[in-house]
Protein backbone atom coordinates (compact mmCIF):
# COMPACT_ATOMS: atom_id res chain seq x y z
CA UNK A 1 -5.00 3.64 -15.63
CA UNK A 2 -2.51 6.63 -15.32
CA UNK A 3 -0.97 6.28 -11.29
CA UNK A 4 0.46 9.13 -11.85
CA UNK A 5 -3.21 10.93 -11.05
CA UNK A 6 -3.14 8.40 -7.73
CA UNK A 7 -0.03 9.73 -6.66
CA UNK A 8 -1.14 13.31 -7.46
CA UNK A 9 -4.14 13.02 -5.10
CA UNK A 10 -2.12 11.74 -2.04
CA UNK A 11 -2.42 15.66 -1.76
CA UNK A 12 0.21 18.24 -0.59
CA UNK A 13 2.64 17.72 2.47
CA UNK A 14 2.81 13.75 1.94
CA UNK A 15 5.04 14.39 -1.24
CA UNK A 16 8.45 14.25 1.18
CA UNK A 17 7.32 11.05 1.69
CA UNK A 18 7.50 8.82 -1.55
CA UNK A 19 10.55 8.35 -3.50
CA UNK A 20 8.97 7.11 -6.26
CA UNK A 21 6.46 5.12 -8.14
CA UNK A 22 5.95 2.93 -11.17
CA UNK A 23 3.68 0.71 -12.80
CA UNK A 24 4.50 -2.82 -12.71
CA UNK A 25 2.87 -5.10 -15.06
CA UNK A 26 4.82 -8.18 -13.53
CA UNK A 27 3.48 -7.50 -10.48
CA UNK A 28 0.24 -6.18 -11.42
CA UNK A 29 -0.09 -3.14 -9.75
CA UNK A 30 1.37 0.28 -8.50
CA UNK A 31 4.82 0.44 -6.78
CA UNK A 32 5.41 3.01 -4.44
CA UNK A 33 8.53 3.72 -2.64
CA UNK A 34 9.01 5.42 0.30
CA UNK A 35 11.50 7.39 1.46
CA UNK A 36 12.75 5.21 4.56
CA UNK A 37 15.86 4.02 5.77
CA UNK A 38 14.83 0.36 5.05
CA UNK A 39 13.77 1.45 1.48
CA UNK A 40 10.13 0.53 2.46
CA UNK A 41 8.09 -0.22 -1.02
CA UNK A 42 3.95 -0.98 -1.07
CA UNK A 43 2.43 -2.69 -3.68
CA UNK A 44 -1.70 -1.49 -4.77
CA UNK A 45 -2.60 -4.41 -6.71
CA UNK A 46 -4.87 -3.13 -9.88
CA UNK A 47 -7.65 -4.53 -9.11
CA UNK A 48 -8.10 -3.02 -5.39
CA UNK A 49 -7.12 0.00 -7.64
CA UNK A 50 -10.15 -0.05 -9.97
CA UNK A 51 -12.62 -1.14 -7.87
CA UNK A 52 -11.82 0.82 -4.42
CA UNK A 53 -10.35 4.29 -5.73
CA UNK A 54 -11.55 6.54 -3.30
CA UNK A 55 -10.54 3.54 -0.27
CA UNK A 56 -7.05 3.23 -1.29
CA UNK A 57 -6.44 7.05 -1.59
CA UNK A 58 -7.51 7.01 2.15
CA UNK A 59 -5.45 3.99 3.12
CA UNK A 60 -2.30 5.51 1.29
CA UNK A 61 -2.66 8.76 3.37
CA UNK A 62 -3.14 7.07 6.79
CA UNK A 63 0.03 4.91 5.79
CA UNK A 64 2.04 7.99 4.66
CA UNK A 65 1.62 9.87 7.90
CA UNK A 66 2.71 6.81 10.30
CA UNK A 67 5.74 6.07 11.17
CA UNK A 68 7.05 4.05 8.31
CA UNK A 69 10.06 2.56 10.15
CA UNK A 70 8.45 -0.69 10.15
CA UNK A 71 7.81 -3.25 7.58
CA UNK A 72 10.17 -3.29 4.68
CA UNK A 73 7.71 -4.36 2.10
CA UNK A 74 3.80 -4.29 2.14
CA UNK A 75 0.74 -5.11 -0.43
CA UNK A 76 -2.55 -3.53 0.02
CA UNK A 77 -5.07 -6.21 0.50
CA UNK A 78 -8.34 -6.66 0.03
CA UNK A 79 -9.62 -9.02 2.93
CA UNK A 80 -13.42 -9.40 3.56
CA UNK A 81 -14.41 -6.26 1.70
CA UNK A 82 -11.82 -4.17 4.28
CA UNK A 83 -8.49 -2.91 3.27
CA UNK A 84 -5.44 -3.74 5.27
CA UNK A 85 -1.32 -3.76 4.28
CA UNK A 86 0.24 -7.05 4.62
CA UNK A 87 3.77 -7.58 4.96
CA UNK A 88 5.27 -9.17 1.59
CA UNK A 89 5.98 -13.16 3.03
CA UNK A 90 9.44 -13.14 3.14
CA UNK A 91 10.23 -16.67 1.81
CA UNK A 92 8.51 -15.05 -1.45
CA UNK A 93 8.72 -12.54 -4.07
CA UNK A 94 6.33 -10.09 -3.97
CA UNK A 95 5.01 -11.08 -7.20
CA UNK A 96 4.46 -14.66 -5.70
CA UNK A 97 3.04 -12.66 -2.26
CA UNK A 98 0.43 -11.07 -5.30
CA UNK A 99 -0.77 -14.52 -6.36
CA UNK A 100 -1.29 -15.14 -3.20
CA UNK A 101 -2.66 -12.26 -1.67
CA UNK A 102 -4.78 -10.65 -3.96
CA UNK A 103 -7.43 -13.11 -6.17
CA UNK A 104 -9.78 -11.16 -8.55
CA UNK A 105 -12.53 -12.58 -6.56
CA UNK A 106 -11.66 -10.27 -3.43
CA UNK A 107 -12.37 -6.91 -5.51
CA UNK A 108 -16.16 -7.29 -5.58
C-alpha cells in the first residue's frame, strides 16, 4: 500500500499539520507525526487501513482539526466495528500497545 496517497487525501489546509509520516513494518502500520509541542505521533494499523479506507481518511481529518495538545501518542482502533484513537499504554511500546490493540479479527 503506498501511504503516501493516504496522506495526500487528508486534503489541502491540514498539511501544516503533520510533520511527517512513514511506514513501519515493526509496528505494522502508518506513522504519522504531528506537528505539536509534545511531538504527538498516531499509529493506523494496516489492517484498519485496508479494510476501512474511506473511515480512517475521515477519522484522520476530524483528528487533524482538534486541538492536538493532548495525548502524546495514539493508535487508531478498531473497537466493535467503530473507530476510535487510543492512547499508546504507557508502561508499553507502541508496538506492544499494537499486539494488543489491534487483532486481525477486529477488521471484519
Amino acid at each position: 500500500m503506498d501511504y503516501s496517497d493516504l496522506i495526500k487525501q487528508l486534503g489541502s489546509g491540514l498539511g501544516r499539520e503533520i510533520l511527517a509520516f512513514d511506514y513501519s513494518e515493526e509496528l505494522g502500520g502508518c506513522l504519522i507525526y504531528l506537528v505539536t509541542p509534545n511531538g504527538c505521533t498516531l499509529l493506523i494499523p494496516d489492517e484498519i487501513i485496508e479494510h476501512k479506507y474511506d473511515d480512517v481518511l475521515s477519522m484522520l481529518r476530524a483528528r487533524l482539526k482538534n486541538d492536538n495538545a493532548g495525548v502524546s501518542h495514539e493508535i487508531l482502533t478498531d473497537v466493535n466495528d467503530e473507530l476510535e484513537f487510543m492512547p499508546a499504554p504507557s508502561k508499553t511500546t507502541l508496538n506492544d500497545a499494537v499486539r494488543d490493540q489491534v487483532k486481525p479479527g477486529q477488521c471484519g
